[in-house]
C-alpha atoms as a PDB file:
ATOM      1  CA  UNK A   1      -2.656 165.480-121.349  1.00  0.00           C
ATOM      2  CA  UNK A   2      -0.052 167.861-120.116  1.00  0.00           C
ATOM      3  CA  UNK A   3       3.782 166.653-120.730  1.00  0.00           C
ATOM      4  CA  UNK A   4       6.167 165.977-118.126  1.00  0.00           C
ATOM      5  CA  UNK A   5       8.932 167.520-120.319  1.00  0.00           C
ATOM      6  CA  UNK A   6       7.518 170.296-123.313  1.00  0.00           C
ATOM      7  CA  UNK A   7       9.025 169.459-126.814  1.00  0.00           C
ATOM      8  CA  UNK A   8      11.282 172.783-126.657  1.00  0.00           C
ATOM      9  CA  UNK A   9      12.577 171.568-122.597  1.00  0.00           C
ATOM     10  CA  UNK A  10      13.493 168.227-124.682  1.00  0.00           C
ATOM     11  CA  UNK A  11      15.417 170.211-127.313  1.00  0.00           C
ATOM     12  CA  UNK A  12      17.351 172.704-124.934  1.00  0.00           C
ATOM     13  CA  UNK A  13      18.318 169.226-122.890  1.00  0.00           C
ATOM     14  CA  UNK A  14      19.553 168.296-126.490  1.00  0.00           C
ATOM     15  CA  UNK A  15      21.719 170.832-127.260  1.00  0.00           C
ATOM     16  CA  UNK A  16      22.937 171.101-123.951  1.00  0.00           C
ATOM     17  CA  UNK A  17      24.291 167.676-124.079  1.00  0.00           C
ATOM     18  CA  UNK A  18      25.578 167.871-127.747  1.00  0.00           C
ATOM     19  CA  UNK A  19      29.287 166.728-128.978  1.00  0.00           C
ATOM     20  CA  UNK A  20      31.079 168.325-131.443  1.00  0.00           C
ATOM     21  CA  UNK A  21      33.142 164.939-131.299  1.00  0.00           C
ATOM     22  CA  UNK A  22      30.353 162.294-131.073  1.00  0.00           C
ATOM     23  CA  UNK A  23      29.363 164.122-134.149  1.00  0.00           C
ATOM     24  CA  UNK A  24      32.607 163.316-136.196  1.00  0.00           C
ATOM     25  CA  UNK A  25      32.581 160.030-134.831  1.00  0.00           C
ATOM     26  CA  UNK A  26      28.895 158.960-135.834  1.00  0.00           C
ATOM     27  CA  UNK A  27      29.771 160.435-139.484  1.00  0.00           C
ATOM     28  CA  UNK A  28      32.602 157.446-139.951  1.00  0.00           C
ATOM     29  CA  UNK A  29      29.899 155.129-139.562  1.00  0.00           C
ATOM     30  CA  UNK A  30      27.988 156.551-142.204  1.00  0.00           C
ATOM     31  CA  UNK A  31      25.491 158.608-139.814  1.00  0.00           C
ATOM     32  CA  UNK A  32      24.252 161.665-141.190  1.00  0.00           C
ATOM     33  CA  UNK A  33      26.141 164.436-139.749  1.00  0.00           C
ATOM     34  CA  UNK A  34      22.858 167.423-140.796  1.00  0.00           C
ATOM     35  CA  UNK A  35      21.445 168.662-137.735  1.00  0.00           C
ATOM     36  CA  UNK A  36      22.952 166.329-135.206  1.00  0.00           C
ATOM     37  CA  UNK A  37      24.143 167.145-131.714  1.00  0.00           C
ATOM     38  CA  UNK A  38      26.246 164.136-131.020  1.00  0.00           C
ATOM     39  CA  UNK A  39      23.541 162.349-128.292  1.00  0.00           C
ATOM     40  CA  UNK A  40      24.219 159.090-127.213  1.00  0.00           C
ATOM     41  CA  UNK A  41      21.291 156.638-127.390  1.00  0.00           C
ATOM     42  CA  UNK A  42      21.648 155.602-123.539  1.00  0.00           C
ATOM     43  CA  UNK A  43      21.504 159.382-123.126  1.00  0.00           C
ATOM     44  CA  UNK A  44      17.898 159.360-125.184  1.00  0.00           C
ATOM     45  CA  UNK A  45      16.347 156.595-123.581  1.00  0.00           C
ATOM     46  CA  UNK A  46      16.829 158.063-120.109  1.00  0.00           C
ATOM     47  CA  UNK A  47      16.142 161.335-121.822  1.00  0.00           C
ATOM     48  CA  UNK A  48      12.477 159.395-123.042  1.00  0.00           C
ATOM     49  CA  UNK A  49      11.686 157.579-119.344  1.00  0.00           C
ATOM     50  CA  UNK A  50      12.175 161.273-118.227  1.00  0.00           C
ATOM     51  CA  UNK A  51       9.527 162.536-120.356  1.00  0.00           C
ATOM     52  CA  UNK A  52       7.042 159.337-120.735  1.00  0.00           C
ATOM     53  CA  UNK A  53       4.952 158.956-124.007  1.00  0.00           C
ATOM     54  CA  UNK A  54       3.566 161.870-125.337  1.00  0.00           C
ATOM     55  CA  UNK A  55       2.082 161.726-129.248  1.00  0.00           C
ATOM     56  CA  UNK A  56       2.022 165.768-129.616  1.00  0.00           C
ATOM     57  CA  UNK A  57       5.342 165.988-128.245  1.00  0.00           C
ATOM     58  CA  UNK A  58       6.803 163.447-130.609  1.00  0.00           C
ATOM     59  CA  UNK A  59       5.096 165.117-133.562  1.00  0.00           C
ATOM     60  CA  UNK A  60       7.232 168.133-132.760  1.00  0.00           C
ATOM     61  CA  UNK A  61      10.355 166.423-131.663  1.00  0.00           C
ATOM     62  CA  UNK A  62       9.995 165.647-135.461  1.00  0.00           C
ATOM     63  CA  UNK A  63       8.909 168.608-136.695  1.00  0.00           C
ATOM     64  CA  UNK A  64      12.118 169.909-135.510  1.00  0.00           C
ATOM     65  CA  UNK A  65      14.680 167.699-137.894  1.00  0.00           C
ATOM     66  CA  UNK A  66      17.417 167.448-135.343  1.00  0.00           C
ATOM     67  CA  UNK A  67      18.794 163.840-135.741  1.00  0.00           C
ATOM     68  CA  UNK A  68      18.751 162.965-131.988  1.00  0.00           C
ATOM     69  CA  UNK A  69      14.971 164.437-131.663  1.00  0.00           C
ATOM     70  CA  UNK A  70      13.790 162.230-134.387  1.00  0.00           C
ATOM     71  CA  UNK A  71      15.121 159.132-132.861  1.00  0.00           C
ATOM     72  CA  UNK A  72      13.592 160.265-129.555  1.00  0.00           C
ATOM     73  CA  UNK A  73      10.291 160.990-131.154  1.00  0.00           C
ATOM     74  CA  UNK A  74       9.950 157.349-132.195  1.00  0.00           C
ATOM     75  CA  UNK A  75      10.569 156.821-128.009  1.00  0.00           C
ATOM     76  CA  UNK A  76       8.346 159.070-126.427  1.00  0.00           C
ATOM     77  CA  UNK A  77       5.207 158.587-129.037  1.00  0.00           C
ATOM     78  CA  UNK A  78       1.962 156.272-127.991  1.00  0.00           C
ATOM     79  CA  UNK A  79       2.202 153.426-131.328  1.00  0.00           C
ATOM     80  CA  UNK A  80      -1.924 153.783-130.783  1.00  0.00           C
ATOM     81  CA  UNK A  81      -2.110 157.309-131.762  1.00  0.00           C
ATOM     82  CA  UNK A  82       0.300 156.854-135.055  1.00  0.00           C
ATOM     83  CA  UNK A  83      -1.835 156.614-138.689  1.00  0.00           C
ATOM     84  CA  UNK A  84      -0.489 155.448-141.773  1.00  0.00           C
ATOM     85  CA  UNK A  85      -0.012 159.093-142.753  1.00  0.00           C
ATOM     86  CA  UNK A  86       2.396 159.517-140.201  1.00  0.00           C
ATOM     87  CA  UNK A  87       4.473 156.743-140.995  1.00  0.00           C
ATOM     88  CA  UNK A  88       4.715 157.503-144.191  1.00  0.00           C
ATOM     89  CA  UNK A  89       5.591 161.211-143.537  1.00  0.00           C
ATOM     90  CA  UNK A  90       8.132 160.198-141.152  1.00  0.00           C
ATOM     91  CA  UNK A  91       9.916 157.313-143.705  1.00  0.00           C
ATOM     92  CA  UNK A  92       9.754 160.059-146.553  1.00  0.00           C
ATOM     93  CA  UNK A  93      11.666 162.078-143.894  1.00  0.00           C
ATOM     94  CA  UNK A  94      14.624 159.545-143.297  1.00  0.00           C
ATOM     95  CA  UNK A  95      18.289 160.680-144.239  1.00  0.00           C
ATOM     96  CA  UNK A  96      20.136 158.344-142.178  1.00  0.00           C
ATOM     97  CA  UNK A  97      20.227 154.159-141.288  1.00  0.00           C
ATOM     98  CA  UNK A  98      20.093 154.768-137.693  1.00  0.00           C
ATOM     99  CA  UNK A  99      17.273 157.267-137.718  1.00  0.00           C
ATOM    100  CA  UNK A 100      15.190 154.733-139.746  1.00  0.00           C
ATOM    101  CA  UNK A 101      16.414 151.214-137.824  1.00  0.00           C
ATOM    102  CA  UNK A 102      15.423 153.479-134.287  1.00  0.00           C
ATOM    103  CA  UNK A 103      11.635 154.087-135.768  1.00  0.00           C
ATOM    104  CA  UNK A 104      11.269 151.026-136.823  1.00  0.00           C
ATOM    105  CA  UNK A 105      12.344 149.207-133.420  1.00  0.00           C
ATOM    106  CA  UNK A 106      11.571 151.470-131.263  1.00  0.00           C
ATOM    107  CA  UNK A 107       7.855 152.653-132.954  1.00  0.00           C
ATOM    108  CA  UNK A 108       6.389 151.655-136.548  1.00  0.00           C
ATOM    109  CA  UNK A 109       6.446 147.581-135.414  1.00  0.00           C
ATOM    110  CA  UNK A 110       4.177 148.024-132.445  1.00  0.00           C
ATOM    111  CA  UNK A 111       1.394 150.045-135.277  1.00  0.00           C
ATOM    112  CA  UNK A 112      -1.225 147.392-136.579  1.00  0.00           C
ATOM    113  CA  UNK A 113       0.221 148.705-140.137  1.00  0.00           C
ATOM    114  CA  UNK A 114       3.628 147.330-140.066  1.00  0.00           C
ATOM    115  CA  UNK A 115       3.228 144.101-142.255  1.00  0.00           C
ATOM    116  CA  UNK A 116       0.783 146.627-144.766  1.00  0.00           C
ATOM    117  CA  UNK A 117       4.417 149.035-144.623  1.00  0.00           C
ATOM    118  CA  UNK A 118       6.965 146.469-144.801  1.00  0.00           C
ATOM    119  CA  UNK A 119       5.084 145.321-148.077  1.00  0.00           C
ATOM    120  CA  UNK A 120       4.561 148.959-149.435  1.00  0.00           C
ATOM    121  CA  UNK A 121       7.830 150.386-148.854  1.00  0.00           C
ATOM    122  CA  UNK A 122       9.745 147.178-150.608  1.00  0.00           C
ATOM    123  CA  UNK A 123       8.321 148.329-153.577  1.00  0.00           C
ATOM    124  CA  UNK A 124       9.900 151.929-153.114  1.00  0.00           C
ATOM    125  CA  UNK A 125      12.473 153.636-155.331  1.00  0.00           C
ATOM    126  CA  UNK A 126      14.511 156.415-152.145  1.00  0.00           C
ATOM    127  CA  UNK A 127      17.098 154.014-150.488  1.00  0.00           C
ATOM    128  CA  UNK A 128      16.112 154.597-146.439  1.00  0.00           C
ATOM    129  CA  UNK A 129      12.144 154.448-147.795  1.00  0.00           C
ATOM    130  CA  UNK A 130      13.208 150.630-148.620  1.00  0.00           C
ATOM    131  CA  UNK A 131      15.554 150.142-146.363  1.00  0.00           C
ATOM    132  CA  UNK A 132      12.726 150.826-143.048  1.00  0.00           C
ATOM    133  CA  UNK A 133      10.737 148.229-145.468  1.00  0.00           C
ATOM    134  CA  UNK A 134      13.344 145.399-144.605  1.00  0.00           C
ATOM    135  CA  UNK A 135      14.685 147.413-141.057  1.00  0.00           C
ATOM    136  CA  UNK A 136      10.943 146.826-140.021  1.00  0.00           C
ATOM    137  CA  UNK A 137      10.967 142.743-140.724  1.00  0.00           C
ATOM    138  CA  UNK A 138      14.002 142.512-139.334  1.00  0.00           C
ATOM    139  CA  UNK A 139      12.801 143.733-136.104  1.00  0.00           C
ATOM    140  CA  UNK A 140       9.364 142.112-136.166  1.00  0.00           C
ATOM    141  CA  UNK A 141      11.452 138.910-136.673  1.00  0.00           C
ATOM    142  CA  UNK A 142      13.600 140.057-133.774  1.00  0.00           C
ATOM    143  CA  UNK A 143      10.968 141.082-131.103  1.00  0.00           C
ATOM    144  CA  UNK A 144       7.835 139.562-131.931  1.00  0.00           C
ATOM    145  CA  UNK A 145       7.978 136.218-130.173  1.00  0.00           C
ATOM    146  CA  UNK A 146       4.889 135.094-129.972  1.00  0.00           C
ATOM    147  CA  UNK A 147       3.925 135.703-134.435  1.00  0.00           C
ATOM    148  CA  UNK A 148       3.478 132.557-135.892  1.00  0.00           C
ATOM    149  CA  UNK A 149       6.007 131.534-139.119  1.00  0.00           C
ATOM    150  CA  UNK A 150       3.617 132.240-141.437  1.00  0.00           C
ATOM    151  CA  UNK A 151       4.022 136.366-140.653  1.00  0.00           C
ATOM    152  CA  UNK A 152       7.807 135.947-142.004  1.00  0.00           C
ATOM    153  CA  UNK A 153       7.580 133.114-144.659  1.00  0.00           C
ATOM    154  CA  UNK A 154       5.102 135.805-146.350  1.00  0.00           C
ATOM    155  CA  UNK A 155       7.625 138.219-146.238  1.00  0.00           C
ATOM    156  CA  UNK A 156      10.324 136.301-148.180  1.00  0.00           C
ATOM    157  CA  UNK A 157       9.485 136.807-151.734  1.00  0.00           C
ATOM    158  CA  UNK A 158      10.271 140.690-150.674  1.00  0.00           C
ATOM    159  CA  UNK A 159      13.371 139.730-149.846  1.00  0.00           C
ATOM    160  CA  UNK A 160      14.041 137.692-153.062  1.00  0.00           C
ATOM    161  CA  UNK A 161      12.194 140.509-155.227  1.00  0.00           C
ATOM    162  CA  UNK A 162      14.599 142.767-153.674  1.00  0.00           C
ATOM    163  CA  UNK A 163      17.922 141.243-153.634  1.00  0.00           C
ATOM    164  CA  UNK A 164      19.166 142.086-156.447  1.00  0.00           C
ATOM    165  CA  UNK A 165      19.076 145.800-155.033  1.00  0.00           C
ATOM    166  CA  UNK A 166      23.178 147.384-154.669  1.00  0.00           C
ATOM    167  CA  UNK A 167      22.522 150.026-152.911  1.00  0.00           C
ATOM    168  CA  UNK A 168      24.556 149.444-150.026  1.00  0.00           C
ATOM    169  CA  UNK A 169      22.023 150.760-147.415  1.00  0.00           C
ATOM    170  CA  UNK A 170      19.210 148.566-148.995  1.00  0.00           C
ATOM    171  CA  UNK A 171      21.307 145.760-149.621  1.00  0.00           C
ATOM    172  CA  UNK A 172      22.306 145.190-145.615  1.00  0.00           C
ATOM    173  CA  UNK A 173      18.649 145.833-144.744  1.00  0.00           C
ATOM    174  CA  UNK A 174      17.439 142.766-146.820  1.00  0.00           C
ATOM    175  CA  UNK A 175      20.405 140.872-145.183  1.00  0.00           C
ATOM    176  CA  UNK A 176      19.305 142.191-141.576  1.00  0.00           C
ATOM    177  CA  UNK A 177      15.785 140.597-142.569  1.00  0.00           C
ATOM    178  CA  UNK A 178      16.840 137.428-143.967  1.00  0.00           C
ATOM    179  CA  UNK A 179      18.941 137.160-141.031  1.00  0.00           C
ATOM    180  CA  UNK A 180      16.668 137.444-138.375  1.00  0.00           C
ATOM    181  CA  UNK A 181      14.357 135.509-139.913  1.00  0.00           C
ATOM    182  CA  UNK A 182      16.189 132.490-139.899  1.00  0.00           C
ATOM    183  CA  UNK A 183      17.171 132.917-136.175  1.00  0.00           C
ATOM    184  CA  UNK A 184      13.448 132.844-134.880  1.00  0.00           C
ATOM    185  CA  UNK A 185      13.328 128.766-134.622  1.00  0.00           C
ATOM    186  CA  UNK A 186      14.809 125.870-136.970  1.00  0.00           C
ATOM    187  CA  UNK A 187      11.517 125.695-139.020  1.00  0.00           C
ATOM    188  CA  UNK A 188      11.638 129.743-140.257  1.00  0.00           C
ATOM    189  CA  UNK A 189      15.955 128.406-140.415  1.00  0.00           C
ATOM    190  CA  UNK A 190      15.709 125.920-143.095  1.00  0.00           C
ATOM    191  CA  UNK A 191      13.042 128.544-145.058  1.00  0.00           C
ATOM    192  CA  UNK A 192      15.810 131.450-144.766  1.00  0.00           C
ATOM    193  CA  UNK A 193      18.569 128.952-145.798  1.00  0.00           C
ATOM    194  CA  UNK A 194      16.692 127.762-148.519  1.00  0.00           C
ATOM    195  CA  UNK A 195      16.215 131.489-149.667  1.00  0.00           C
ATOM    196  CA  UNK A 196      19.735 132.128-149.828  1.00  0.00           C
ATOM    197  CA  UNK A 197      20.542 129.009-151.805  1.00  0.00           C
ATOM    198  CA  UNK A 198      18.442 129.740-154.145  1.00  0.00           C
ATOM    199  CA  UNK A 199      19.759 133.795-154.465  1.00  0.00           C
ATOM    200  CA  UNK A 200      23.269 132.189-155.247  1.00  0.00           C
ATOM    201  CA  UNK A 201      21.887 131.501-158.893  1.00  0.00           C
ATOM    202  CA  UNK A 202      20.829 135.341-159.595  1.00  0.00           C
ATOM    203  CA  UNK A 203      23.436 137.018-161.796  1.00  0.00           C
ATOM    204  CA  UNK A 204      23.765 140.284-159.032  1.00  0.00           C
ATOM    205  CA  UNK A 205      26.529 140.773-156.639  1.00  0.00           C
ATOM    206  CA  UNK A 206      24.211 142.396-154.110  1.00  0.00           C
ATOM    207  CA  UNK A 207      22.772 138.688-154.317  1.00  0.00           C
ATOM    208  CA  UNK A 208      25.749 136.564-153.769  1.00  0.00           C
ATOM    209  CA  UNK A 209      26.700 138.957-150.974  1.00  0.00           C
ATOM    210  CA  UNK A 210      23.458 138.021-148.730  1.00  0.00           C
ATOM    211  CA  UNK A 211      23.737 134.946-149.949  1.00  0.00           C
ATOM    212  CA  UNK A 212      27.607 134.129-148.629  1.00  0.00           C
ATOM    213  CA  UNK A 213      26.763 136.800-145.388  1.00  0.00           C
ATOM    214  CA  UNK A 214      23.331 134.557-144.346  1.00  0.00           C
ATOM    215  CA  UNK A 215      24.466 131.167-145.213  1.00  0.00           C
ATOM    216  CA  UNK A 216      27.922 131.402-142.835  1.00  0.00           C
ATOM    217  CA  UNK A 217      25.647 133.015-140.099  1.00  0.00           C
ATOM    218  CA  UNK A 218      21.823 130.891-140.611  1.00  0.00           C
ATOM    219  CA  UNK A 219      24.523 127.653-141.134  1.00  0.00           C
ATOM    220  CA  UNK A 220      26.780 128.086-138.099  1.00  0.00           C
ATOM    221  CA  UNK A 221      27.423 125.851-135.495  1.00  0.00           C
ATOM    222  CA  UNK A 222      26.816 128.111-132.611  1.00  0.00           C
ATOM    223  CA  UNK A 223      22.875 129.195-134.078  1.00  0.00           C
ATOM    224  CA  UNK A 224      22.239 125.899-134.943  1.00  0.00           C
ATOM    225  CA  UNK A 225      23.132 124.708-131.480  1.00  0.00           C
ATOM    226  CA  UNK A 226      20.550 127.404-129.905  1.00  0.00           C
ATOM    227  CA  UNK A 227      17.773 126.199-132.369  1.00  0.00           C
ATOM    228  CA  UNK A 228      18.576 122.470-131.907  1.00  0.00           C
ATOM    229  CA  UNK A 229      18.365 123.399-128.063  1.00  0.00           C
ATOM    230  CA  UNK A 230      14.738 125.525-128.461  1.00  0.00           C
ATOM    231  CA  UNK A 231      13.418 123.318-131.066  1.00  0.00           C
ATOM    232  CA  UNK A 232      14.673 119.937-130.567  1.00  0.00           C
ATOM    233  CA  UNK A 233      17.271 117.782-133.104  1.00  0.00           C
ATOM    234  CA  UNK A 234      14.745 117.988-135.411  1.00  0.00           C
ATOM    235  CA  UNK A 235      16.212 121.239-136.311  1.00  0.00           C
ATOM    236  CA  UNK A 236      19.527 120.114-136.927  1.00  0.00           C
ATOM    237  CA  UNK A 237      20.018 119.934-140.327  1.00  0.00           C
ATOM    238  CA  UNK A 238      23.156 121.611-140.548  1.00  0.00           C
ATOM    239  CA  UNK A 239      24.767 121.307-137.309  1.00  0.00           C
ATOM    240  CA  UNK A 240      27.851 118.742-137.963  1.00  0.00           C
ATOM    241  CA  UNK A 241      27.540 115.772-136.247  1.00  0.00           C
ATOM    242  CA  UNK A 242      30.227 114.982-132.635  1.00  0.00           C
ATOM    243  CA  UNK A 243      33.473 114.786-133.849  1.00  0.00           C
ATOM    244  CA  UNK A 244      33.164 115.828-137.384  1.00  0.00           C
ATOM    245  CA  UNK A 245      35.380 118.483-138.077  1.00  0.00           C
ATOM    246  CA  UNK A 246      34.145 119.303-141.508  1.00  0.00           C
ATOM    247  CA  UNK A 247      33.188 122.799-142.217  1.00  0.00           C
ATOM    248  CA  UNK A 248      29.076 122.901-141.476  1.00  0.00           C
ATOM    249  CA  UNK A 249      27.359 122.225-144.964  1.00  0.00           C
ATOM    250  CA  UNK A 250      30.195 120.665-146.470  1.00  0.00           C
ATOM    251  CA  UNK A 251      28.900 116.669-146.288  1.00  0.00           C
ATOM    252  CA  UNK A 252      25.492 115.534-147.671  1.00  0.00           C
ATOM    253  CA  UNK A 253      22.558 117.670-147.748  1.00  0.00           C
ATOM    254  CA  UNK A 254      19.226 117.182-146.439  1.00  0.00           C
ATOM    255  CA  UNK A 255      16.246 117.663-149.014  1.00  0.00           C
ATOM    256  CA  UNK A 256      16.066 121.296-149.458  1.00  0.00           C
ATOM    257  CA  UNK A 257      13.312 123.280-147.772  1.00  0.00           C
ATOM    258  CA  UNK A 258      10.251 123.593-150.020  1.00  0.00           C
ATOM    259  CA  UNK A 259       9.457 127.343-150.736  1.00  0.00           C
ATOM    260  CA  UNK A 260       5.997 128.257-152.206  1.00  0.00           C
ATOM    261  CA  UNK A 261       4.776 131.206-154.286  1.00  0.00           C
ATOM    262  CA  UNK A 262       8.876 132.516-154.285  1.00  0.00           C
ATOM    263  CA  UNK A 263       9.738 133.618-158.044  1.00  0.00           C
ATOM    264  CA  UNK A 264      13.342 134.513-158.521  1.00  0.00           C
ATOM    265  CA  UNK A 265      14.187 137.713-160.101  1.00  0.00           C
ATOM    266  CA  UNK A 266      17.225 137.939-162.383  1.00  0.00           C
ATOM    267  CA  UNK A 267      18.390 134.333-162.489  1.00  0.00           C
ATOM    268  CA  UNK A 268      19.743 132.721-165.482  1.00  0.00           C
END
């Protein structure tokens, strides 16, 4: 099928609507700064209406290692027409969080291998290789509305496997995941919560710090509220009652959430 926009139109667009300043600012957010024009992502998705899906195109978008034309491959290719060997070509490629978050959201969770990825690419040594591991659960968890619990509750002894992980990059992706996880209903909620209870008894800072990160966000009074008011009070099991002023978490606790098959890694 003939393009609307050629792969080399797409790049001259690019560079014509680069910034030198954009540039310095995405760098002081810990954005790769190699081969980057300084695009704006509202600027790339009109950029990728413009051009409509294309699978050759986006091959050579990516082919061409500019930053911006890697994060519009992922939003002009057809998810049908990606392989496995793709995706894996394309994570091995990543140099940069928002590069990897974009494919991931944008591409690699509409593929019918994105639960076979998310599991391969925990188990992977490069930081942005494991990061799109936990970038791509939390955006299943995110967008997916209609997967059933079981999809995520298989995906939590990754995320205990892997939180002992520093790496800073790898460490907020497991967060992201736990994260979203426990805001899909109250019943995936307690699971998450329960995950993060148990991560407080691992001897690794990169644990406590998802664990203390999830707990005042999965435990808050305002996501609680939106669960108890999607799922019913039977959800509510950290929610404080009317009037009680007492931080969320801090009175009795209900029975911990049962969580089967999850071995921690590192605890005492």
């Amino acid at each position: 099928m003939t393009p609307k926009l050629t792969s080399g139109q797409i790049l001259d667009r690019l560079r014509a609507g680069g910034s030198p300043e954009a540039v310095a600012g995405m760098a002081r957010f810990g954005i790769a700064s190699t081969n980057t024009l300084g695009v704006s992502i509202p600027n790339l998705r009109g950029l990728a209406k413009e051009a409509g899906r294309n699978h050759r195109v986006a091959l050579e978008l990516w082919d061409s290692g500019i930053h911006e034309a890697r994060i519009l491959a992922s939003m002009v290719d057809d998810p049908k027409a990606v392989t496995e060997a793709q995706m894996d070509a394309w994570v091995a490629d990543f140099d940069s969080w928002d590069v990897c978050d974009q494919v991931c959201s944008n591409l690699f969770r509409f593929t019918p291998y994105a639960d076979k990825k998310c599991i391969e690419w925990s188990e992977a040594q490069k930081t942005f290789v494991k990061h799109a591991a936990f970038a791509l659960i939390a955006s299943l968890a995110a967008w997916d509305k209609s997967a059933p619990d079981g999809r995520f509750e298989a995906f939590l002894p990754l995320i205990i496997r892997e939180a002992a992980d520093d790496r800073n990059f790898v460490k907020k992706a497991v967060n992201w995941a736990l994260r979203q996880i426990g805001k899909r209903n109250a019943a995936l909620n307690r699971s998450a919560v329960a995950v993060a209870e148990q991560l407080l008894a691992m001897d690794s800072k990169a644990a406590r710090w998802i664990f203390a990160d999830t707990l005042r966000e999965l435990k808050s009074p305002a996501l609680q509220g939106r669960l108890n008011n999607r799922d019913g009070r039977r959800g509510a099991l950290y929610a404080p009652a009317r009037g009680d002023r007492r931080r969320p978490g801090s009175g009795p606790r209900p029975p911990p959430a049962t969580i089967t098959g999850l071995k921690l890694v590192g605890t005492r």
